[in-house]
N, C-alpha and C. Protein backbone atom coordinates (compact mmCIF):
# COMPACT_ATOMS: atom_id res chain seq x y z
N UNK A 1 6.96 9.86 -28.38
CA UNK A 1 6.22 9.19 -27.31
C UNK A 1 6.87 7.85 -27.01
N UNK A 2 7.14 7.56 -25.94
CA UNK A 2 7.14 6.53 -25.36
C UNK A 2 6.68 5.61 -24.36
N UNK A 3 6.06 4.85 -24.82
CA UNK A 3 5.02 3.70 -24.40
C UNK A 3 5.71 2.47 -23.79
N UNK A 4 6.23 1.86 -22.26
CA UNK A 4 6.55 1.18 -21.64
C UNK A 4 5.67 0.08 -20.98
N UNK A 5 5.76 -1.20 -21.11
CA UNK A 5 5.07 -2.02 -20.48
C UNK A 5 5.90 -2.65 -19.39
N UNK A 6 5.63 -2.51 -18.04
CA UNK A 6 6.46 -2.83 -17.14
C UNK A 6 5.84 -3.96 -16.30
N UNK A 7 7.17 -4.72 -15.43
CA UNK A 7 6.33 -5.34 -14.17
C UNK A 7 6.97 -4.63 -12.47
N UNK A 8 6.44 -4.13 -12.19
CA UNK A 8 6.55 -2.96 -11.31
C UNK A 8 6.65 -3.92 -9.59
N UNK A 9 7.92 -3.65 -9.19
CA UNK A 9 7.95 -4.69 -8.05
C UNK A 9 7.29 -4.06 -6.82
N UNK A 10 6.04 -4.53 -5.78
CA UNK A 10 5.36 -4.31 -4.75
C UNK A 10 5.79 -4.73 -3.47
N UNK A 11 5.19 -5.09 -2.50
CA UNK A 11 5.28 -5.38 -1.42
C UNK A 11 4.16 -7.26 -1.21
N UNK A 12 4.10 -7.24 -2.44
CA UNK A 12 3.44 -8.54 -2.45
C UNK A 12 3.72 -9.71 -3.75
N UNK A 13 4.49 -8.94 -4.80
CA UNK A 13 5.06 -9.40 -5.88
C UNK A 13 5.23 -8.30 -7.15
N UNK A 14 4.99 -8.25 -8.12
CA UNK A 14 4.71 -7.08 -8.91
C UNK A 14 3.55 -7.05 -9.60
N UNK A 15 3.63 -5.51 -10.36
CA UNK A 15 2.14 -5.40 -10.58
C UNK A 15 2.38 -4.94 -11.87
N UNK A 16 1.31 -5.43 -13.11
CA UNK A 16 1.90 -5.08 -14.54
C UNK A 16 1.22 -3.81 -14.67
N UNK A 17 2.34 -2.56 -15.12
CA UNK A 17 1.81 -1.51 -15.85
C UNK A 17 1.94 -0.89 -17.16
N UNK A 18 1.33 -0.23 -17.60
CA UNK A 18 1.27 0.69 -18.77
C UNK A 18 1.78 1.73 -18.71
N UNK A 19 2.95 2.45 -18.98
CA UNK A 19 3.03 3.78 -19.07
C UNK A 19 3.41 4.65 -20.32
N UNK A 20 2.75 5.71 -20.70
CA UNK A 20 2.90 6.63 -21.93
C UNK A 20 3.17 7.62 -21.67
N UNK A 21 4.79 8.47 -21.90
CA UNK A 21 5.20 8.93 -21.43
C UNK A 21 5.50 9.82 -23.29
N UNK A 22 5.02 11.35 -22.71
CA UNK A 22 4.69 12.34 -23.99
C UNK A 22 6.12 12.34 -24.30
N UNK A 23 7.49 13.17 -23.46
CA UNK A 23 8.41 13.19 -23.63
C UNK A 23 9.10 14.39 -23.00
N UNK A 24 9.93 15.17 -23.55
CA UNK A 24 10.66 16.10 -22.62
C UNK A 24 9.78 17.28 -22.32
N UNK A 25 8.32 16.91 -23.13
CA UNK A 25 7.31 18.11 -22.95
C UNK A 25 6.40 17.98 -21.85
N UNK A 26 7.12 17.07 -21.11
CA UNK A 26 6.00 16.41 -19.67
C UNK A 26 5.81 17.14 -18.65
N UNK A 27 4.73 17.51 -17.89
CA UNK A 27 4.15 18.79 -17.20
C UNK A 27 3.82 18.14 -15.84
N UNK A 28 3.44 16.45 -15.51
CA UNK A 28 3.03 15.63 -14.50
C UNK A 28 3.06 14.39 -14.72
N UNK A 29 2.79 13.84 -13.28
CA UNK A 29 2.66 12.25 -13.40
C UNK A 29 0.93 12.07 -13.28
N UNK A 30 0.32 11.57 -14.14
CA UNK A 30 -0.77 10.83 -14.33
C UNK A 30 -1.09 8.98 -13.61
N UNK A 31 -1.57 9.05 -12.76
CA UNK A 31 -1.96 7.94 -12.08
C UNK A 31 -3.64 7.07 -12.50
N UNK A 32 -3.72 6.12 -12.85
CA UNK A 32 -5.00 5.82 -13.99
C UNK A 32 -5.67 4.32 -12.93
N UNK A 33 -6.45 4.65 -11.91
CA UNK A 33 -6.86 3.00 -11.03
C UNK A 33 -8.24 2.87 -12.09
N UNK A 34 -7.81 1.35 -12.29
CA UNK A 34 -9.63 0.39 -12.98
C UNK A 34 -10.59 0.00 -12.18
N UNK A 35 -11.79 0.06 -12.82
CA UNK A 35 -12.53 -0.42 -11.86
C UNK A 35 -12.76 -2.28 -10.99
N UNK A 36 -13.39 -2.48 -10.73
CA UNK A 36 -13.53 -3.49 -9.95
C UNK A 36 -12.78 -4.92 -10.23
N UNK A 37 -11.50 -5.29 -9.60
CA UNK A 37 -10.87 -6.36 -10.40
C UNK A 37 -11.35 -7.65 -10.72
N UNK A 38 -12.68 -8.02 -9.92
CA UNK A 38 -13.76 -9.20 -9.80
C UNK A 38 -14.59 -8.69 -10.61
N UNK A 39 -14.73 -7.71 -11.01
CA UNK A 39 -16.19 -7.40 -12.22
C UNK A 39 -15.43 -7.19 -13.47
N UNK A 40 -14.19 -7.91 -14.21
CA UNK A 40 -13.95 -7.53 -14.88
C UNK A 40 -12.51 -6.15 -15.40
N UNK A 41 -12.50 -5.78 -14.59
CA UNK A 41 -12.16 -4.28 -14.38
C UNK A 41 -10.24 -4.84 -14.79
N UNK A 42 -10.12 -3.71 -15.59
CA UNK A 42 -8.64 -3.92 -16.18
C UNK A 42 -8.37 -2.81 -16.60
N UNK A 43 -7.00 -2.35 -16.47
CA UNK A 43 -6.00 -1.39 -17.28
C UNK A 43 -6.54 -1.10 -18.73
N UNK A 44 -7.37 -1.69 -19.26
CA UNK A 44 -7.64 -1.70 -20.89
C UNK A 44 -9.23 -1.17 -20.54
N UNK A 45 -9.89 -1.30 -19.72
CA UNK A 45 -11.19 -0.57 -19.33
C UNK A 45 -11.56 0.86 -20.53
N UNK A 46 -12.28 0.82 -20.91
CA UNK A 46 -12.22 2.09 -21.95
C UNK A 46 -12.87 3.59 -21.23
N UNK A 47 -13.04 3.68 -20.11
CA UNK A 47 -13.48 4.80 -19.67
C UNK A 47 -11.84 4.99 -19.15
N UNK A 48 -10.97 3.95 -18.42
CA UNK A 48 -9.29 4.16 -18.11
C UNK A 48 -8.85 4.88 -19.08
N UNK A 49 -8.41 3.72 -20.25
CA UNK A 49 -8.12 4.22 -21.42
C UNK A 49 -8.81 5.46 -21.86
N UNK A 50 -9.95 6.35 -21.99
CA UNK A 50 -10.08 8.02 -22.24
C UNK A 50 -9.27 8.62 -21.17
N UNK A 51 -8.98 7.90 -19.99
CA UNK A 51 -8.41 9.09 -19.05
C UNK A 51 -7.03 8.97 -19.09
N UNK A 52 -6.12 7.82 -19.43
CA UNK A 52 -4.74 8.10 -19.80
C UNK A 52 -4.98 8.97 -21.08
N UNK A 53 -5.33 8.59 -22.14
CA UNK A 53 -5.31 9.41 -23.90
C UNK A 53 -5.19 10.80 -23.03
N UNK A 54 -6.58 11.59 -22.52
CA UNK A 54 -6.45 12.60 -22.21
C UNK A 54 -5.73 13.23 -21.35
N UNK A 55 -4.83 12.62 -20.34
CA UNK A 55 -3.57 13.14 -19.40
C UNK A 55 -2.39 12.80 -20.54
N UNK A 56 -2.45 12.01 -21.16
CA UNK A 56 -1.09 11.87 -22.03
C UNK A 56 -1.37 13.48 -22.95
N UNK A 57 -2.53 13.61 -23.61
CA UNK A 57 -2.43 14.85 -24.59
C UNK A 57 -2.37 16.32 -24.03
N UNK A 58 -2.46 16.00 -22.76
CA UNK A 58 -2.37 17.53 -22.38
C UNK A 58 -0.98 17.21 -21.25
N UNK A 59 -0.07 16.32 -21.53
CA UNK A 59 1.39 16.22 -21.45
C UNK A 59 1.71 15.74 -20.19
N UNK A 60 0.82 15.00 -19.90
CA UNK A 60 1.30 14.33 -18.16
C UNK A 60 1.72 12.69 -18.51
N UNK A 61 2.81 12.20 -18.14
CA UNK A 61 2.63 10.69 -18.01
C UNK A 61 1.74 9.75 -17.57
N UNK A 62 1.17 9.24 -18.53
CA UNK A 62 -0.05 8.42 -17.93
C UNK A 62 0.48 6.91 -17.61
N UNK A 63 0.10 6.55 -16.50
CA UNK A 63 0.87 5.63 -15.25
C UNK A 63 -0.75 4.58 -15.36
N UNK A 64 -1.25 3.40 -15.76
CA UNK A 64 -2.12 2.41 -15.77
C UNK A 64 -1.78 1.09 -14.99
N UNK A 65 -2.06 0.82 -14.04
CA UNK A 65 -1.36 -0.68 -13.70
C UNK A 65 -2.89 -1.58 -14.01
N UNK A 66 -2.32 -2.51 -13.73
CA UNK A 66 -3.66 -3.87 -12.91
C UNK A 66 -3.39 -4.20 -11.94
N UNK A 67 -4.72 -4.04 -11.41
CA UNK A 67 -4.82 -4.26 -10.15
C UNK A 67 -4.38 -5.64 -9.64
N UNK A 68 -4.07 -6.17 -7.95
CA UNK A 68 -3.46 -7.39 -7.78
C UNK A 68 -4.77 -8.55 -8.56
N UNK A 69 -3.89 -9.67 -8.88
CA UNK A 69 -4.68 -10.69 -9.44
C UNK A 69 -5.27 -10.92 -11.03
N UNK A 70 -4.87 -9.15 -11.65
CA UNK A 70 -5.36 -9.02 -12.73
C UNK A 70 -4.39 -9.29 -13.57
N UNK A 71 -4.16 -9.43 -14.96
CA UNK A 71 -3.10 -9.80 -15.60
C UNK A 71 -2.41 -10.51 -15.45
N UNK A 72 -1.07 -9.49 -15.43
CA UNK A 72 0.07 -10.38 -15.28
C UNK A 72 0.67 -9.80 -13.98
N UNK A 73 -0.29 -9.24 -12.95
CA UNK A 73 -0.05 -8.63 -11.49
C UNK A 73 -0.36 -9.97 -10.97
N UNK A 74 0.68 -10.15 -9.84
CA UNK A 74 0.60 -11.21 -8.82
C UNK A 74 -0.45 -10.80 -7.98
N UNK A 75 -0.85 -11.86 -6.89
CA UNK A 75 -1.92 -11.37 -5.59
C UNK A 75 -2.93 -11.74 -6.10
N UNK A 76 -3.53 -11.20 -5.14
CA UNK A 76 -5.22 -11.63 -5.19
C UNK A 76 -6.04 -10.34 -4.45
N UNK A 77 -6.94 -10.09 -4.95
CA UNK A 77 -7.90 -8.90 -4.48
C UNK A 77 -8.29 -8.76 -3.38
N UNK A 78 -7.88 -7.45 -2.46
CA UNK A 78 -7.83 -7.21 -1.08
C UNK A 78 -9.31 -6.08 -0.57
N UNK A 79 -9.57 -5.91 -1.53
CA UNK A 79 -10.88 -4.76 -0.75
C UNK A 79 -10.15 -3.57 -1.00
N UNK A 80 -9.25 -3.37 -1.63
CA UNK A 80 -8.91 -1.66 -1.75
C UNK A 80 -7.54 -1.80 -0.92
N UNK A 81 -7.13 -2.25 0.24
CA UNK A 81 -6.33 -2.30 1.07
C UNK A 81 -4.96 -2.85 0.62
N UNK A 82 -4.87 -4.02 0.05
CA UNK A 82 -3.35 -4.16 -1.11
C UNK A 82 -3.38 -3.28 -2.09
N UNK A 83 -4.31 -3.10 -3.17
CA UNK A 83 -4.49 -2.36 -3.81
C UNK A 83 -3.90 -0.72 -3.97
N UNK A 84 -4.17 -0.18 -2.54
CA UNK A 84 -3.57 1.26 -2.00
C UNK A 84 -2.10 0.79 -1.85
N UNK A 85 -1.26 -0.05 -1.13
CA UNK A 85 -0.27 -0.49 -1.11
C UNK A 85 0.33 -0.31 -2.60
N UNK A 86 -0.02 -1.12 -3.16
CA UNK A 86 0.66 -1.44 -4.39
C UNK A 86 0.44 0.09 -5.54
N UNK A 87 -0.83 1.00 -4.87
CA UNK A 87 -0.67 1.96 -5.92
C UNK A 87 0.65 3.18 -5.52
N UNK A 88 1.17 3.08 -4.25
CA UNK A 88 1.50 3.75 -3.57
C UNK A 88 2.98 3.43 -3.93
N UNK A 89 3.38 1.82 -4.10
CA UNK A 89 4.63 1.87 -4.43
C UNK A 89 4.50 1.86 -5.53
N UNK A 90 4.04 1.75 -6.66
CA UNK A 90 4.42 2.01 -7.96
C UNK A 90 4.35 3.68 -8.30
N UNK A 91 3.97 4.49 -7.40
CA UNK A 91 3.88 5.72 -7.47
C UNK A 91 5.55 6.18 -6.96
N UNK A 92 5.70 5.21 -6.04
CA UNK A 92 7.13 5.56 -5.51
C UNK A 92 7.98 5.18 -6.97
N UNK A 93 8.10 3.96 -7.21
CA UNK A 93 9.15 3.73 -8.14
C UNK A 93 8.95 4.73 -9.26
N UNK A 94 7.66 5.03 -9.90
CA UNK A 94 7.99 5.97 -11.17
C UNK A 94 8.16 7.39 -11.14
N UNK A 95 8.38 7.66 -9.52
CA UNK A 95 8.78 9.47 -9.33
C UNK A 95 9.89 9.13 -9.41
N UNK A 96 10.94 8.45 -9.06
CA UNK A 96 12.08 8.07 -9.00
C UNK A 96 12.89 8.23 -10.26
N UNK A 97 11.87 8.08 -11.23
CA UNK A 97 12.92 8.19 -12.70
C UNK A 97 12.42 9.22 -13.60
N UNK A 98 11.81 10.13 -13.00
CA UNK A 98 11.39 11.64 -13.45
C UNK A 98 11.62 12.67 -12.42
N UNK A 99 11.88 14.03 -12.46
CA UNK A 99 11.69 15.04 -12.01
C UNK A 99 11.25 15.21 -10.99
N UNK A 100 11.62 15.42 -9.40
CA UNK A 100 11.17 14.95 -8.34
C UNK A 100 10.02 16.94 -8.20
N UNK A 101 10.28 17.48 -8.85
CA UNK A 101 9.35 18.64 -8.94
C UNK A 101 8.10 18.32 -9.76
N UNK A 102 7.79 17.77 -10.50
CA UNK A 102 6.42 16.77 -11.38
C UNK A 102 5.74 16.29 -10.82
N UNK A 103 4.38 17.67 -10.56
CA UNK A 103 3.16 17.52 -10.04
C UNK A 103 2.43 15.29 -9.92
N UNK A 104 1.62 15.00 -9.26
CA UNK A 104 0.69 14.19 -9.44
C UNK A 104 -0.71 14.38 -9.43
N UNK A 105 -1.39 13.88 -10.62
CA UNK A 105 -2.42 13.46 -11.03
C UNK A 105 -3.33 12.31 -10.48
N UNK A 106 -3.87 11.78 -9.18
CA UNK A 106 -4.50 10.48 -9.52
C UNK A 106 -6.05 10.58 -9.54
N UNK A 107 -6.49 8.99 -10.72
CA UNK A 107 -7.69 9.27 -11.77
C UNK A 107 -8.05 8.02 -11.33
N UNK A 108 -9.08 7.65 -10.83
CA UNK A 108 -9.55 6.13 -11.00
C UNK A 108 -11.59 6.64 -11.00
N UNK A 109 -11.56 5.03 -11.88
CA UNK A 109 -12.86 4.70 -12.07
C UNK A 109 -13.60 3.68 -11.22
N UNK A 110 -14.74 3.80 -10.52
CA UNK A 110 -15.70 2.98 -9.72
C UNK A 110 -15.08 2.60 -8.49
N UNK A 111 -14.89 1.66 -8.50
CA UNK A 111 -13.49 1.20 -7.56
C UNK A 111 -12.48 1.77 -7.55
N UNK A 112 -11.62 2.07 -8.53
CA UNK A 112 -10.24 3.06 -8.32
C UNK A 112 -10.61 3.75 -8.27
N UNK A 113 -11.70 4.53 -8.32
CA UNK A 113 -11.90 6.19 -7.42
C UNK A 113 -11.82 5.74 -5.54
N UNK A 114 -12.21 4.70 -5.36
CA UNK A 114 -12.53 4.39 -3.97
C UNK A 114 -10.62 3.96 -3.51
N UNK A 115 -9.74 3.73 -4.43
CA UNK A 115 -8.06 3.20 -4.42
C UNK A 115 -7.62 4.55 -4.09
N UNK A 116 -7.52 5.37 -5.00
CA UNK A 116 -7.42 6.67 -5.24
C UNK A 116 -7.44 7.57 -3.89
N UNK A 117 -8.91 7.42 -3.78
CA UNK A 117 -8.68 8.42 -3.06
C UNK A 117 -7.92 8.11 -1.30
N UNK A 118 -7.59 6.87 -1.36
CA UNK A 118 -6.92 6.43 -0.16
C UNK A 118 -5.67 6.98 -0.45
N UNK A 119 -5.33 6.43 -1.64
CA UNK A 119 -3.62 7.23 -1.85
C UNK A 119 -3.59 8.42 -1.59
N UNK A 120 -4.44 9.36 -1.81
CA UNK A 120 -4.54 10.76 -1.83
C UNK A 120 -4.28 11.22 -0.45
N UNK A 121 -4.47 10.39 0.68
CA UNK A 121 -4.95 10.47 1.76
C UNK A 121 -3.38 10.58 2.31
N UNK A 122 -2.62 10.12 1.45
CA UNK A 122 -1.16 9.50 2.23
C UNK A 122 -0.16 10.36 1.32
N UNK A 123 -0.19 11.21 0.31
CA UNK A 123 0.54 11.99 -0.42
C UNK A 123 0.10 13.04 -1.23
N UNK A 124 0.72 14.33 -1.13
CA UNK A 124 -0.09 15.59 -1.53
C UNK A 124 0.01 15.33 -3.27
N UNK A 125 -1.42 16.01 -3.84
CA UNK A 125 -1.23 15.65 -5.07
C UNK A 125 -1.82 16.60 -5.51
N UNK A 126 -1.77 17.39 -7.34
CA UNK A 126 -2.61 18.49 -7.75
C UNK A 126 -3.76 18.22 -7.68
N UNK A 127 -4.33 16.80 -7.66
CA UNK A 127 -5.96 16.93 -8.81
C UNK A 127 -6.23 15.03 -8.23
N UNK A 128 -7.34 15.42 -7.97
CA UNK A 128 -8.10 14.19 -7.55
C UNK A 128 -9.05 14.31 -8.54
N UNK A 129 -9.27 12.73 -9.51
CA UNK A 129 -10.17 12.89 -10.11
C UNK A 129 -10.90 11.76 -10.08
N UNK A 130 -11.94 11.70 -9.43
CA UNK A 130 -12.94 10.40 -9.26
C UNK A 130 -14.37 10.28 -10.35
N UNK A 131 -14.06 9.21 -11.16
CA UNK A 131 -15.34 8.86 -12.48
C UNK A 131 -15.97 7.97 -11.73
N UNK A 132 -17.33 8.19 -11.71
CA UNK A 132 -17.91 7.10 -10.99
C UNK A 132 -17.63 6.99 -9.43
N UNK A 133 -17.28 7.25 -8.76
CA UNK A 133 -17.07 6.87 -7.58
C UNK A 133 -18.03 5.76 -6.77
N UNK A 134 -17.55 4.99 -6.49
CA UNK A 134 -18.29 3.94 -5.57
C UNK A 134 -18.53 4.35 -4.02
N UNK A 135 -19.22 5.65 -4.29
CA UNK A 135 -19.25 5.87 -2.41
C UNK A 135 -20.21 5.17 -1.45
N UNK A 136 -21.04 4.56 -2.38
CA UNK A 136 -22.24 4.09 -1.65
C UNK A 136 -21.87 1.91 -1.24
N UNK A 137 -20.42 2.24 -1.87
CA UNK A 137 -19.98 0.74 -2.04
C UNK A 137 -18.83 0.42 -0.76
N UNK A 138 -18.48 1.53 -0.36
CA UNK A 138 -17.01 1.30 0.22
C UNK A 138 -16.83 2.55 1.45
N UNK A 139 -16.22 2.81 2.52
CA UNK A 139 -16.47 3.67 3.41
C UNK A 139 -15.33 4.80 2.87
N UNK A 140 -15.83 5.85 1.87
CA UNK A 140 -14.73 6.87 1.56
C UNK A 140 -14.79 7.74 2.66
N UNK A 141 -13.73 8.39 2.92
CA UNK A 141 -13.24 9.46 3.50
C UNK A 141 -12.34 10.28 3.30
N UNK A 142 -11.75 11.80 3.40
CA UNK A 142 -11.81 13.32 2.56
C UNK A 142 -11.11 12.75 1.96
N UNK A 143 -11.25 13.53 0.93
CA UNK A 143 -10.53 14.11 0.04
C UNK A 143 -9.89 15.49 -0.13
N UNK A 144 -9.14 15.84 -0.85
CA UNK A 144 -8.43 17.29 -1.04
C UNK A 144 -9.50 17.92 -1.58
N UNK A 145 -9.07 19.44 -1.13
CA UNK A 145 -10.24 20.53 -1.76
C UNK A 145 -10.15 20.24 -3.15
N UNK A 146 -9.07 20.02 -3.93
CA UNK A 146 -8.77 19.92 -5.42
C UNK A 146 -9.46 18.82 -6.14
N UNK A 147 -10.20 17.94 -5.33
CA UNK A 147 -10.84 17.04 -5.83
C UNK A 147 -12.15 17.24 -7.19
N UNK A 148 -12.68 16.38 -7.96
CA UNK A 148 -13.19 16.62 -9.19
C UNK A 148 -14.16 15.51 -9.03
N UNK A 149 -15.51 15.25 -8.78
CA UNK A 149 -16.30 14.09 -9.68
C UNK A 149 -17.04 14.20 -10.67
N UNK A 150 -17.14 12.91 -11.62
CA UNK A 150 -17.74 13.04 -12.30
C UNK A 150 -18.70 11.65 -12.75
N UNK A 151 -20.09 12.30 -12.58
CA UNK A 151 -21.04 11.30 -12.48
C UNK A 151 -21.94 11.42 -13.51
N UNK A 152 -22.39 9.95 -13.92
CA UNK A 152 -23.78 10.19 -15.11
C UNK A 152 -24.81 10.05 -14.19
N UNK A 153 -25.71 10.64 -15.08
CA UNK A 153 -26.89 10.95 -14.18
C UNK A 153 -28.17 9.71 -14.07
N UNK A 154 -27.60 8.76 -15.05
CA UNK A 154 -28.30 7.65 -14.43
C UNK A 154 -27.22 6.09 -14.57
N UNK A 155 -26.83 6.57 -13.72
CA UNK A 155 -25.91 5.59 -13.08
C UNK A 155 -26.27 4.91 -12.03
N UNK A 156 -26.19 3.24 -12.77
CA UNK A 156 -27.21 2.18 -12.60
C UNK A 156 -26.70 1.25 -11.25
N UNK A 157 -25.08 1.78 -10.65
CA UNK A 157 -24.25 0.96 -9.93
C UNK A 157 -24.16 1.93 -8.70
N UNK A 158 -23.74 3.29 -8.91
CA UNK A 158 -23.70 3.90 -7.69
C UNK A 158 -24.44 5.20 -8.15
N UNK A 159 -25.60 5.34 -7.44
CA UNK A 159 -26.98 6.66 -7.89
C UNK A 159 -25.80 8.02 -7.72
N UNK A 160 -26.64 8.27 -9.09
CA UNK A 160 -26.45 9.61 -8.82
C UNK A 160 -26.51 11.03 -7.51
N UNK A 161 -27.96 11.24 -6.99
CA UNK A 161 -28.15 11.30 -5.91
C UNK A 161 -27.11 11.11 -4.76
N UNK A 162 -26.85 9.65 -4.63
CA UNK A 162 -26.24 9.55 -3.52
C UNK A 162 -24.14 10.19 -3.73
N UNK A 163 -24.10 9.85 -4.74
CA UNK A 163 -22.37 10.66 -5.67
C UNK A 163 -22.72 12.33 -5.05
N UNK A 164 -23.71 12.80 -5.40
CA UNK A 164 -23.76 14.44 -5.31
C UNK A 164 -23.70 14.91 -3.74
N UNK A 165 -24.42 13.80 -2.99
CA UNK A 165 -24.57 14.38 -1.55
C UNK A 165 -23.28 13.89 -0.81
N UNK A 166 -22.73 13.38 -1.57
CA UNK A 166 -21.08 13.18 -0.66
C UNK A 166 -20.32 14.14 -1.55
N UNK A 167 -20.27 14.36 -2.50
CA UNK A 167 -19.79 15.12 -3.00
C UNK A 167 -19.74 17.14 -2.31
N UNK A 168 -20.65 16.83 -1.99
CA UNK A 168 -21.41 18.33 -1.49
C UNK A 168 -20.60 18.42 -0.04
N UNK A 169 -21.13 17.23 0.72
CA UNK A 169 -20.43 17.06 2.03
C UNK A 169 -19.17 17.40 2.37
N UNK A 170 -18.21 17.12 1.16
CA UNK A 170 -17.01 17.03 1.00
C UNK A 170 -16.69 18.76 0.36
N UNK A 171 -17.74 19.51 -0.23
CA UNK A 171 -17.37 20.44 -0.63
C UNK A 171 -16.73 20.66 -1.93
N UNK A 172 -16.63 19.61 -2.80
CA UNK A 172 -15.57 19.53 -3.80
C UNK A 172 -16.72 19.94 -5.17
N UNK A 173 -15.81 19.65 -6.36
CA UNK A 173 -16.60 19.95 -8.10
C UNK A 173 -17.09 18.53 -7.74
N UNK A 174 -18.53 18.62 -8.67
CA UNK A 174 -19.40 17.70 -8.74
C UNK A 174 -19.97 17.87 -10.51
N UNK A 175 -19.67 17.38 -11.43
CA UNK A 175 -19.88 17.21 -12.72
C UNK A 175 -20.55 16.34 -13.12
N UNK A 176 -22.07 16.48 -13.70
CA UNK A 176 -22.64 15.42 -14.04
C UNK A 176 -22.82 15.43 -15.69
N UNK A 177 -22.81 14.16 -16.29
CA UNK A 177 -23.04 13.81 -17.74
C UNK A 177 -24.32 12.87 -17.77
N UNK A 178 -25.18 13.90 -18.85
CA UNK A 178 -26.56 13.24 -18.96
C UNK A 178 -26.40 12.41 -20.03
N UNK A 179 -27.91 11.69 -19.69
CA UNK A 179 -28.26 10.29 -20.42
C UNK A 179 -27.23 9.73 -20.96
N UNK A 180 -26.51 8.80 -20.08
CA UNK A 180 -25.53 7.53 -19.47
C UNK A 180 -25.46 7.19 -18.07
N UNK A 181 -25.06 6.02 -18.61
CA UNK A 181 -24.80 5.41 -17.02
C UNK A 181 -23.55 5.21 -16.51
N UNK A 182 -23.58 4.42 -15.54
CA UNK A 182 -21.83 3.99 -14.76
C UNK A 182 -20.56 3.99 -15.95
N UNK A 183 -21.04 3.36 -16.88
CA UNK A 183 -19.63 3.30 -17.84
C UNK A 183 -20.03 3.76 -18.95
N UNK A 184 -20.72 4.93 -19.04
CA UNK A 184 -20.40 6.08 -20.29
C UNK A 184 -20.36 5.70 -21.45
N UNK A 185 -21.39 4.36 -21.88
CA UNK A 185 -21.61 4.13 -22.77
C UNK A 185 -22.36 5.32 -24.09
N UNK A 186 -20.96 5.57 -25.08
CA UNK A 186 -21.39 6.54 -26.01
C UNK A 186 -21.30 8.47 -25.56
N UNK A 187 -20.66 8.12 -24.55
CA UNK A 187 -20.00 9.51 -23.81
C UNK A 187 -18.83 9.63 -23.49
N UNK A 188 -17.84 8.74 -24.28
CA UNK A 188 -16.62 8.79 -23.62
C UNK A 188 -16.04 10.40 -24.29
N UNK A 189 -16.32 10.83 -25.18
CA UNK A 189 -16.28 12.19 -25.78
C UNK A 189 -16.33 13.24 -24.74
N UNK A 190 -17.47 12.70 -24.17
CA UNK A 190 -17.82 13.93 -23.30
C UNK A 190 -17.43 13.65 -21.84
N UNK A 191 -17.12 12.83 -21.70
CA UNK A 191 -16.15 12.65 -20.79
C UNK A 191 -15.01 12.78 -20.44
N UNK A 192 -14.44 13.51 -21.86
CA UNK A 192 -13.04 13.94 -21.99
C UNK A 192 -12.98 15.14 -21.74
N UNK A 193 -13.80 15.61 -22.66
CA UNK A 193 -14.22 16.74 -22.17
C UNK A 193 -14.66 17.41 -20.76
N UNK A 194 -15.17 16.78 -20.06
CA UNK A 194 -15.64 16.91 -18.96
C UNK A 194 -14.19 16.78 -17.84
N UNK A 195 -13.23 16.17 -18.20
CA UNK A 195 -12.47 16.14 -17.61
C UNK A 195 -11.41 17.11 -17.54
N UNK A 196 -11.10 17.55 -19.15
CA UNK A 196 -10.02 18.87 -18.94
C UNK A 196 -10.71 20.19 -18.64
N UNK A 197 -12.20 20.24 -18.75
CA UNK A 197 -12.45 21.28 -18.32
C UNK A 197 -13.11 21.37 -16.62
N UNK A 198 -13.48 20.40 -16.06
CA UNK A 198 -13.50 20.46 -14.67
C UNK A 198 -12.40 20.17 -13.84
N UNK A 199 -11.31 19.53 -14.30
CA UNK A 199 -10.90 19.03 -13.43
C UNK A 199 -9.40 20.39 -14.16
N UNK A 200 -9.11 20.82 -14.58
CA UNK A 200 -8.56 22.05 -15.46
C UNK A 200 -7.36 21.34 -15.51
N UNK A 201 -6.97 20.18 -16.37
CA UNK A 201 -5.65 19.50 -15.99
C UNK A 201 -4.40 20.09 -16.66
């Protein structure tokens, strides 16, 4: 395994990432957005962190940045809009030094489900996987049929309820995990779970 800490050059300065890369047994690129960069929200997020572990073990490169302003990423927080920018070129630079046939993966939580699925919007990818999604926070629009959510059922930031009926709208998997909330306190287990088997990575 090899584990790279990079500073990944953007269109606004660079952006620091994480990448864990299984090795010649690699099957995809894994894309990992955090949630909210004003609430805290970082590459080290532990609902992030279950979703790289679990794209790294089932052999995809797991790709983590911070978002602008966070770390040691230049900028300052745009509403999603630099954010998509900057996920878009660091997606460019790290196809570049793998296998231009190596599916993509992108995974974000609360807010990076709302990053995410903009990128998605601008490049074909296997597997959309949105934790939490902030739909009731931000104006989403489609997603790929291949898309995946996954919501607790009392989730205290963006209702449940309202996750399922866009979800439905959209036609896509809708996965819910009981008794937890927004950040899966004491379910990150089953959230792993929940992920290789809905989202079939």
């Amino acid at each position: 395994m090899k584990r790279s800490k990079l500073r990944i050059k953007s269109a606004m300065g660079h952006i620091e990432t994480l990448i864990n890369d299984p090795g010649e047994s690699r099957c995809g690129l894994a894309f990992i957005a955090h949630p909210h960069p004003l609430h805290g929200g970082t590459m080290d997020n532990k609902v992030v962190l279950s979703l790289a572990q679990t794209c790294y073990e089932q052999g995809y490169v797991a790709v983590r940045p911070n978002f602008r302003g966070v770390g040691s990423s230049d900028g300052d927080y745009t509403g999603g809009i630099g954010e998509t920018e900057d996920m878009l070129a660091l997606i460019d630079f790290v196809r570049g030094h793998y296998a231009a046939d190596l599916p993509i993966v992108l995974a974000g939580f609360s807010f990076g489900g709302y990053v995410q699925h903009r990128v998605a919007q601008q490049l074909p990818v296997r597997k959309l996987v949105l934790i939490g999604p902030a739909v009731n926070l931000y104006e989403f629009g489609n997603v790929p049929a291949s898309t995946s959510v996954i919501h607790g059922i009392n989730d205290e930031i963006v209702p449940h309820a309202e996750a399922q009926v866009w979800a439905q709208n959209q036609g896509i998997h809708f996965h819910t995990i009981n008794d937890t909330g927004h950040f899966f306190h004491g379910k990150l287990a089953e959230l792993k779970s929940a992920v290789l088997t809905a989202c079939q990575l």
